[in-house]
PDB file of N, CA and C in Angstrom:
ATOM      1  N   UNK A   1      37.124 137.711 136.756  1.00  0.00           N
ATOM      2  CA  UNK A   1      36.468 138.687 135.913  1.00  0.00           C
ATOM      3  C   UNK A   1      35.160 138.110 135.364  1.00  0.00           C
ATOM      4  N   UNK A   2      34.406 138.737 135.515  1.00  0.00           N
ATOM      5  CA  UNK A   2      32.536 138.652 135.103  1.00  0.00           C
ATOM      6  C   UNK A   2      32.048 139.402 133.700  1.00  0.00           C
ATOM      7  N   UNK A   3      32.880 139.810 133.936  1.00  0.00           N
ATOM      8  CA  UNK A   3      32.128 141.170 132.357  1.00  0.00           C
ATOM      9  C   UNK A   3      32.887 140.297 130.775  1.00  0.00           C
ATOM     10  N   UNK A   4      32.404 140.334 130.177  1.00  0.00           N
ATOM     11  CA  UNK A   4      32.180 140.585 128.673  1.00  0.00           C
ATOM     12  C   UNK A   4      33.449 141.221 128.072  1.00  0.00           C
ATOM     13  N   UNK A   5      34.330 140.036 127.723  1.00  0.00           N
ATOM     14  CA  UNK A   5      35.460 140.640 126.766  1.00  0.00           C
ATOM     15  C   UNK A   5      35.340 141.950 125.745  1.00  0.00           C
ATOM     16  N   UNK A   6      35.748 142.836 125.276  1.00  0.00           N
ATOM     17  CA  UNK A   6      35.386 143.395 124.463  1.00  0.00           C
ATOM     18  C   UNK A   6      35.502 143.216 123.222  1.00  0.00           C
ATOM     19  N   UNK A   7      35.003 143.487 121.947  1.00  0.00           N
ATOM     20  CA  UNK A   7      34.769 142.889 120.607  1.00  0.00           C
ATOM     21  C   UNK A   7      35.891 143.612 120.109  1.00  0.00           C
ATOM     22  N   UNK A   8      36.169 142.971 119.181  1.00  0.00           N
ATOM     23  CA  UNK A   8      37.718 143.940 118.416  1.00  0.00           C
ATOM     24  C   UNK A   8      36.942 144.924 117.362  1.00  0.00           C
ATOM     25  N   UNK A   9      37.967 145.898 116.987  1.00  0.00           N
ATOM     26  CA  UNK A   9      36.641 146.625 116.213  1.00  0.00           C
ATOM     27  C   UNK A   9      36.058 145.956 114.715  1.00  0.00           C
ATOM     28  N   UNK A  10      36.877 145.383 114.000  1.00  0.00           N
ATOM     29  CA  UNK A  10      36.684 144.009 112.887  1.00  0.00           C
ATOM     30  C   UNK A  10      35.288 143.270 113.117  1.00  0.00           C
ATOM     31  N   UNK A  11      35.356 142.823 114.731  1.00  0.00           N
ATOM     32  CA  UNK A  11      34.111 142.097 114.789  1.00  0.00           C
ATOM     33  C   UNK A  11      32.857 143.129 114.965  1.00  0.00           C
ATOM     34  N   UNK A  12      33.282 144.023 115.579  1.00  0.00           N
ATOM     35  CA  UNK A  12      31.763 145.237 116.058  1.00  0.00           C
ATOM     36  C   UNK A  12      31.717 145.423 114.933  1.00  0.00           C
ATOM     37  N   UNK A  13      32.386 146.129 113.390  1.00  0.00           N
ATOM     38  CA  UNK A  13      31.856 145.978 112.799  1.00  0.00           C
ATOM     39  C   UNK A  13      30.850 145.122 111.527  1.00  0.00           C
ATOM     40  N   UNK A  14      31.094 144.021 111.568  1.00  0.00           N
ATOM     41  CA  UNK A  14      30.835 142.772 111.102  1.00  0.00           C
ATOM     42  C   UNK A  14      29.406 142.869 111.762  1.00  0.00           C
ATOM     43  N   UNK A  15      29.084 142.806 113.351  1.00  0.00           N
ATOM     44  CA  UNK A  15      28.290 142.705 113.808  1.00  0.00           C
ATOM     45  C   UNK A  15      27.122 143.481 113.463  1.00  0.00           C
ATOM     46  N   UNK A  16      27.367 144.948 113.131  1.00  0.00           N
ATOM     47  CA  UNK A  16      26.520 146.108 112.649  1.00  0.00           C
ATOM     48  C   UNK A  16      26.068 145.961 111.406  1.00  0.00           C
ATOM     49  N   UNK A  17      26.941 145.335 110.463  1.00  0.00           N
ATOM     50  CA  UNK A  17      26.350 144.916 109.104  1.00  0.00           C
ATOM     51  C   UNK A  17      25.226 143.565 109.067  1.00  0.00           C
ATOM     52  N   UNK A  18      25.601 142.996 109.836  1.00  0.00           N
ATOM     53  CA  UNK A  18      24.391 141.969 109.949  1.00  0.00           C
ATOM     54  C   UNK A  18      23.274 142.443 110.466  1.00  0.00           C
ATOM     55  N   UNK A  19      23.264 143.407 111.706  1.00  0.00           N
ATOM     56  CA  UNK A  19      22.045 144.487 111.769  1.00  0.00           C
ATOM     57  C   UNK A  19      21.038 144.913 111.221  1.00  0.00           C
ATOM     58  N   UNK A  20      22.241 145.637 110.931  1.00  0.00           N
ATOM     59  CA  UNK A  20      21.321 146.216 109.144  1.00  0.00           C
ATOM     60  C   UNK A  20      20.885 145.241 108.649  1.00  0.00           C
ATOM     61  N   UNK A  21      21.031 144.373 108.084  1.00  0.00           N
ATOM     62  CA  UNK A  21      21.140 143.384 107.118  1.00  0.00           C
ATOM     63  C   UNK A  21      19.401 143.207 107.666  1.00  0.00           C
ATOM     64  N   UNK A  22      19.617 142.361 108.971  1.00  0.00           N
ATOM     65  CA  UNK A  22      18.342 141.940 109.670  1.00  0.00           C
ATOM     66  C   UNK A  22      17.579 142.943 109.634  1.00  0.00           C
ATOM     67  N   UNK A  23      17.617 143.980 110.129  1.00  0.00           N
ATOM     68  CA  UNK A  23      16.830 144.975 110.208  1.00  0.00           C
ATOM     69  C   UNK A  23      15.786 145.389 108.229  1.00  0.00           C
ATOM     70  N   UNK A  24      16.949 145.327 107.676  1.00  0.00           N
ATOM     71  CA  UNK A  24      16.183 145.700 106.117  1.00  0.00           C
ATOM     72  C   UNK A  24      16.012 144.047 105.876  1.00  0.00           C
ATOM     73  N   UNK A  25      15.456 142.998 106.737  1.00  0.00           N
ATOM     74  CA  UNK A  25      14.808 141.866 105.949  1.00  0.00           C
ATOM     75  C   UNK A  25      15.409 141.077 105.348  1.00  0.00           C
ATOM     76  N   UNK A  26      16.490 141.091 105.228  1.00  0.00           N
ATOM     77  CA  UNK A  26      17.349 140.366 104.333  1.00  0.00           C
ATOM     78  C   UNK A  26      18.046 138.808 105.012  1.00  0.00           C
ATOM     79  N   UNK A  27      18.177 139.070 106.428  1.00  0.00           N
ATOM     80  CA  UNK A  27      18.224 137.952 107.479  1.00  0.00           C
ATOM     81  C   UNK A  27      17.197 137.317 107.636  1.00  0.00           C
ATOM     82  N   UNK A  28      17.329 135.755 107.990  1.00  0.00           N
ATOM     83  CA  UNK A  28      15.707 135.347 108.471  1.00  0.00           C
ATOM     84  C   UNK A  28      16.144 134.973 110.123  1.00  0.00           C
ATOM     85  N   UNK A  29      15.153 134.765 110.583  1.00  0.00           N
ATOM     86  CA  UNK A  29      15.450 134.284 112.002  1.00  0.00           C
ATOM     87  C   UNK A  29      15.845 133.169 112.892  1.00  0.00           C
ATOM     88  N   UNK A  30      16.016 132.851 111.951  1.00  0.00           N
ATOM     89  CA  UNK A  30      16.768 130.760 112.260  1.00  0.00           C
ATOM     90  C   UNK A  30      17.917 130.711 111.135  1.00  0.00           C
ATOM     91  N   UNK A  31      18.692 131.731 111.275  1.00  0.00           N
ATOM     92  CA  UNK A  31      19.461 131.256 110.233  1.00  0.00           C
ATOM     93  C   UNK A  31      20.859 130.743 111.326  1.00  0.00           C
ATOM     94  N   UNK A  32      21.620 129.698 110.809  1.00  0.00           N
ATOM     95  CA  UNK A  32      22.760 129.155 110.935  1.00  0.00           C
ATOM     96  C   UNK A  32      24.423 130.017 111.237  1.00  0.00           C
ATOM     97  N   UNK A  33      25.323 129.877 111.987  1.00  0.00           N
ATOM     98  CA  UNK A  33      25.989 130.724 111.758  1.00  0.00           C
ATOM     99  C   UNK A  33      26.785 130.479 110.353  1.00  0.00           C
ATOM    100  N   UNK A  34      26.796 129.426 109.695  1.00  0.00           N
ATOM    101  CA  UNK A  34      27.123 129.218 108.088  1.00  0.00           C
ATOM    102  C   UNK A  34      26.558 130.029 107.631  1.00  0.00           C
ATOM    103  N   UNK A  35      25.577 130.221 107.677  1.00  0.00           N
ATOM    104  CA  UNK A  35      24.308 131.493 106.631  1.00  0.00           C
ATOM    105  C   UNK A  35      25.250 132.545 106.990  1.00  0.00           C
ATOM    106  N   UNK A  36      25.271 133.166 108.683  1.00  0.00           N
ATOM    107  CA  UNK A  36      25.442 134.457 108.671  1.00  0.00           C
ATOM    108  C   UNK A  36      26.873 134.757 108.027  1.00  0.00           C
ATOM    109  N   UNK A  37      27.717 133.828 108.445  1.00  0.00           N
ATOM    110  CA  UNK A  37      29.127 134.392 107.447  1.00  0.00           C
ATOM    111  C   UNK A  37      29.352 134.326 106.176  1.00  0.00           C
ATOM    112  N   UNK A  38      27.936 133.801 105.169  1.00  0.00           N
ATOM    113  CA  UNK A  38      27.935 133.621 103.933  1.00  0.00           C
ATOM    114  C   UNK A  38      27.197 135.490 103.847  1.00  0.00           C
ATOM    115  N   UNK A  39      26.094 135.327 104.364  1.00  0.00           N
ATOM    116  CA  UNK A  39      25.212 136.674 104.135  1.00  0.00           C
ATOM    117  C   UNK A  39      26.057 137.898 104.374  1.00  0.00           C
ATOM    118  N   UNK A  40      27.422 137.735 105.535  1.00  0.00           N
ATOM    119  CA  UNK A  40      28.082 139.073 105.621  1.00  0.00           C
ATOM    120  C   UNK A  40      29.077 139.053 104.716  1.00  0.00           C
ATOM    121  N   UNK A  41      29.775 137.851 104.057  1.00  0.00           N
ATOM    122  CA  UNK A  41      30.679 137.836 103.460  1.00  0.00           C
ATOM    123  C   UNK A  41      29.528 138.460 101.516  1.00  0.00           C
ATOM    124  N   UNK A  42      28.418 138.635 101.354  1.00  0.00           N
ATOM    125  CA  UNK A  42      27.805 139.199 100.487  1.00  0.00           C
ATOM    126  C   UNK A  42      27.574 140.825 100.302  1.00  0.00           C
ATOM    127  N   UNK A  43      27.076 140.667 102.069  1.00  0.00           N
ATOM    128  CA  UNK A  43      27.068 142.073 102.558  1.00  0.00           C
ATOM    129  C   UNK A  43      28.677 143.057 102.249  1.00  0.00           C
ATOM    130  N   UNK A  44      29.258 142.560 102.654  1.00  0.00           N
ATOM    131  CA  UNK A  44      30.688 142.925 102.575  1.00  0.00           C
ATOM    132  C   UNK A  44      31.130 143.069 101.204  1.00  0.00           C
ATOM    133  N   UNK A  45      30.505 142.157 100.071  1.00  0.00           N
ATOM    134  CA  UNK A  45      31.013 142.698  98.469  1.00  0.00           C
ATOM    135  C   UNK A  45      30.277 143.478  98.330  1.00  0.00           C
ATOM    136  N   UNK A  46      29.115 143.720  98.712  1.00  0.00           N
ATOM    137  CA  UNK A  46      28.297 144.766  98.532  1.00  0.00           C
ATOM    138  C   UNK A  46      28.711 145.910  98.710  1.00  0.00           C
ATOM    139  N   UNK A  47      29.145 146.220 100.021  1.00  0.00           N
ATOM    140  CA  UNK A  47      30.160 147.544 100.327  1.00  0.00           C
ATOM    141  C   UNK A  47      31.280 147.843  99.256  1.00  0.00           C
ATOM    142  N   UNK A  48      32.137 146.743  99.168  1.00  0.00           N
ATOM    143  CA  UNK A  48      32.972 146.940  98.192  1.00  0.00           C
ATOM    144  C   UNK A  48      32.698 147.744  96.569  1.00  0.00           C
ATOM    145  N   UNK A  49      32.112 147.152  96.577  1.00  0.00           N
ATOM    146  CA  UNK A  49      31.748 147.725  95.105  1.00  0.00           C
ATOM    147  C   UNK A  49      31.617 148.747  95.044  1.00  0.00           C
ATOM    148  N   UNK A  50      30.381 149.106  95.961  1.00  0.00           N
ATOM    149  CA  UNK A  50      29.885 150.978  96.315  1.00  0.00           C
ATOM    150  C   UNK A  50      31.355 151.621  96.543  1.00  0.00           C
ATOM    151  N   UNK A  51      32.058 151.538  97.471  1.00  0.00           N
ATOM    152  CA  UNK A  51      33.130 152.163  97.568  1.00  0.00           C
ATOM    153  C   UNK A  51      33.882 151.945  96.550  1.00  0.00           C
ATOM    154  N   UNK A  52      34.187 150.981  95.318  1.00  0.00           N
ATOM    155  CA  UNK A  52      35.179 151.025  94.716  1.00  0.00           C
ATOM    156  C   UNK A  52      34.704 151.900  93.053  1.00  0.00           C
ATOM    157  N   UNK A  53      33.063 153.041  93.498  1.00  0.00           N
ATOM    158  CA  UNK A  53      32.435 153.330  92.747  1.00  0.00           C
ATOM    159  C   UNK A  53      32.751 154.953  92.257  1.00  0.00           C
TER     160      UNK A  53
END
Protein backbone atom coordinates (compact mmCIF):
# COMPACT_ATOMS: atom_id res chain seq x y z
CA UNK A 1 0.00 0.00 0.00
CA UNK A 2 1.25 3.60 -1.27
CA UNK A 3 -1.46 5.96 -0.19
CA UNK A 4 -1.66 7.93 2.97
CA UNK A 5 -3.22 6.41 6.08
CA UNK A 6 -6.17 8.30 6.89
CA UNK A 7 -6.25 10.91 9.84
CA UNK A 8 -8.67 10.01 12.65
CA UNK A 9 -11.18 12.62 12.92
CA UNK A 10 -9.45 14.02 16.52
CA UNK A 11 -6.43 14.63 14.42
CA UNK A 12 -8.24 16.35 11.14
CA UNK A 13 -9.59 18.28 13.51
CA UNK A 14 -6.62 19.49 15.50
CA UNK A 15 -5.14 19.95 12.13
CA UNK A 16 -7.87 22.65 10.97
CA UNK A 17 -7.41 24.60 14.13
CA UNK A 18 -3.86 25.15 13.54
CA UNK A 19 -5.00 26.43 10.05
CA UNK A 20 -6.84 28.83 11.16
CA UNK A 21 -4.58 29.63 13.69
CA UNK A 22 -1.78 30.13 10.81
CA UNK A 23 -3.93 31.58 8.56
CA UNK A 24 -5.16 34.58 11.23
CA UNK A 25 -1.20 35.08 12.06
CA UNK A 26 -1.03 33.70 15.12
CA UNK A 27 1.49 30.76 13.91
CA UNK A 28 4.95 31.72 12.82
CA UNK A 29 6.70 29.71 10.26
CA UNK A 30 9.52 27.87 11.96
CA UNK A 31 7.73 26.97 14.72
CA UNK A 32 8.64 23.55 16.53
CA UNK A 33 6.24 20.79 16.90
CA UNK A 34 6.51 21.72 20.91
CA UNK A 35 5.12 25.22 19.87
CA UNK A 36 2.41 23.68 17.75
CA UNK A 37 0.94 21.43 20.56
CA UNK A 38 1.38 24.26 23.04
CA UNK A 39 -0.43 26.87 20.46
CA UNK A 40 -3.34 24.16 19.83
CA UNK A 41 -3.54 23.10 23.26
CA UNK A 42 -4.36 27.35 23.73
CA UNK A 43 -6.34 27.27 20.70
CA UNK A 44 -8.38 24.53 22.16
CA UNK A 45 -9.08 26.59 25.66
CA UNK A 46 -10.02 29.10 23.54
CA UNK A 47 -12.86 27.08 22.04
CA UNK A 48 -13.71 25.95 25.33
CA UNK A 49 -14.60 28.85 26.91
CA UNK A 50 -16.70 30.23 23.87
CA UNK A 51 -18.67 27.13 24.04
CA UNK A 52 -18.90 26.93 27.72
CA UNK A 53 -20.44 30.67 27.12
Amino acid sequence: MTGKKPLQPETERFKHILIQAYQRGELSDNMTAKDMVQELANQLKQMLKRNHK
